[in-house]
Protein backbone atom coordinates (compact mmCIF):
# COMPACT_ATOMS: atom_id res chain seq x y z
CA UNK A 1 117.04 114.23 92.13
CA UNK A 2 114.64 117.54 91.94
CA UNK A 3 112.20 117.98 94.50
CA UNK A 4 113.90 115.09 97.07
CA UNK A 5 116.47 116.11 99.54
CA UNK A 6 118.99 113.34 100.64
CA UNK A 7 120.42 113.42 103.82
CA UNK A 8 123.77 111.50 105.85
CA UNK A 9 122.84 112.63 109.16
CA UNK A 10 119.30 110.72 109.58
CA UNK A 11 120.35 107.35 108.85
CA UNK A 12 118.55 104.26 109.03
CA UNK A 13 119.02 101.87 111.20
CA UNK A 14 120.49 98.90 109.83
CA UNK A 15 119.81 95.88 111.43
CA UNK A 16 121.60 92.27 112.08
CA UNK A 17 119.45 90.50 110.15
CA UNK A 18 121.07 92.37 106.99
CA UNK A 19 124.42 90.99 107.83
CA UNK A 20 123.87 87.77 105.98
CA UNK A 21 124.61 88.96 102.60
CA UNK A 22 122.65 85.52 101.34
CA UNK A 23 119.47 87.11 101.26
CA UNK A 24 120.81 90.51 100.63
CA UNK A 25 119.53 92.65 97.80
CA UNK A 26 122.14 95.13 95.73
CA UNK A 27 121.33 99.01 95.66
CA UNK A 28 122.23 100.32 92.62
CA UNK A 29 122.34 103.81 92.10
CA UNK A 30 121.82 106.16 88.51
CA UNK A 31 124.60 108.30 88.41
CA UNK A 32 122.77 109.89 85.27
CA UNK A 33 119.36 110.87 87.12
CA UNK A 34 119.27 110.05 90.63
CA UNK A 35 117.50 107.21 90.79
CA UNK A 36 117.54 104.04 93.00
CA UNK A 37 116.90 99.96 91.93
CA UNK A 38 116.99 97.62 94.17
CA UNK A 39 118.17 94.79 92.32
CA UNK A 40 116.24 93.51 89.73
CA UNK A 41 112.80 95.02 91.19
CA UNK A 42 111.23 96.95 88.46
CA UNK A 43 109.77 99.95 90.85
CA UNK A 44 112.78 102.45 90.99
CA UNK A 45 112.84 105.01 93.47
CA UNK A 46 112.65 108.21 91.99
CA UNK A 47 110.12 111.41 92.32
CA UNK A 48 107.12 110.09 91.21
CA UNK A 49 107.12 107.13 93.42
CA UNK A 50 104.24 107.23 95.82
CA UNK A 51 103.63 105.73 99.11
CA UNK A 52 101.22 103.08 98.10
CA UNK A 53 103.50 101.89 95.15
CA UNK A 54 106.45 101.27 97.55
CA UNK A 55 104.93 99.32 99.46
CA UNK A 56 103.45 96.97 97.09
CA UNK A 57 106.72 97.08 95.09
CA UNK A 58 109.09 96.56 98.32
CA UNK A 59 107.09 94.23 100.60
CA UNK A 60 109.49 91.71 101.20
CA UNK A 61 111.93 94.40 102.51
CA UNK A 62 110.04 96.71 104.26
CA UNK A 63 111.35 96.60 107.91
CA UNK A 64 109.46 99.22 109.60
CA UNK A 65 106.69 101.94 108.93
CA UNK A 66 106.15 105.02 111.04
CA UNK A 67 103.65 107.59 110.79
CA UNK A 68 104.90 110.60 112.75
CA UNK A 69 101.52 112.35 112.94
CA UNK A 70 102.72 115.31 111.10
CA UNK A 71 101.53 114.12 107.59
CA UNK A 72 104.85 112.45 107.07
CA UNK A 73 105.29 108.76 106.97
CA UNK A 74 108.77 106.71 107.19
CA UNK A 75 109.27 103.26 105.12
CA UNK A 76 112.48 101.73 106.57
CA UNK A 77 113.76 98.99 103.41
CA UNK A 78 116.10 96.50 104.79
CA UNK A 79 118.57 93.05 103.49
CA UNK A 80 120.27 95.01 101.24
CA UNK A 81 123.54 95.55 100.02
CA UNK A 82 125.64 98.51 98.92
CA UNK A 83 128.99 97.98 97.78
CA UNK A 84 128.80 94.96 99.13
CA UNK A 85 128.67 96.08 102.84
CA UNK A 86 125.22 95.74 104.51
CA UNK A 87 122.75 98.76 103.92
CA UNK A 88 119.13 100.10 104.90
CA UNK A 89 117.09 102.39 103.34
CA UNK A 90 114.46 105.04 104.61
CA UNK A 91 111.61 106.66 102.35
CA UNK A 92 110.19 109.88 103.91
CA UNK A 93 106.56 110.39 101.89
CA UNK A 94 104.54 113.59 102.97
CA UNK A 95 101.43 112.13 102.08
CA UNK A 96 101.99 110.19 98.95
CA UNK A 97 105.03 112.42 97.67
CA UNK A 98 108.51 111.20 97.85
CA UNK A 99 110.11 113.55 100.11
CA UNK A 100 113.55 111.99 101.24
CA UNK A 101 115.43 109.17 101.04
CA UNK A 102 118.00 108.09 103.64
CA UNK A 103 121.04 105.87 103.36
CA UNK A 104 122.57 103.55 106.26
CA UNK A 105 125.34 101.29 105.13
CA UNK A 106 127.32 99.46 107.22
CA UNK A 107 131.34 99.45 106.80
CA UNK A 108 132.27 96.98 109.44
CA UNK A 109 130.83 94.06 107.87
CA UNK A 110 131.92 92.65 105.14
């Protein structure tokens, strides 16, 4: 996606509470144009998603917010699913702006 930079190193943490797959929601990735559903939410997470919209649109997964003090703030997405294996999500907003998104998924449960 233009304008967001995706990193492997700075992964979310994914907590146990993810493990039960029951309540899990899928990630589903747009091989076309970048952009991440979660499920059946209608919010996708692209570039023009801001701060406030996320978290009205991903409440009920929101695990953790951080403001680091530097004009960036962290919304840490959790109970979902990638591939089947348990996953968490991080979106990095400098102010409102989409800035990076971060991908945990864990491998040994499944």
């Amino acid at each position: 996606m233009p304008g967001i930079r995706y990193s492997t190193h700075d992964r979310p943490a994914i907590s146990a509470s993810i493990a039960n797959a029951t309540h899990a929601m899928p990630v589903l990735l747009d091989a076309t144009d970048g952009r991440i559903r979660l499920g059946e939410l209608p919010t996708v997470i692209g570039p023009t998603l801001s701060l406030d919209q996320a978290r009205l649109a991903f409440a009920t997964r929101v695990h953790a917010e951080r403001d680091v003090g530097t004009g960036y703030h962290w919304l840490s997405l959790h109970r979902l699913t990638l591939g089947g294996a348990p996953a968490g999500i991080s979106l990095c907003f400098h102010g409102q702006q989409l800035d990076r998104v971060t991908m945990g998924v864990d491998r040994s449960v499944r």
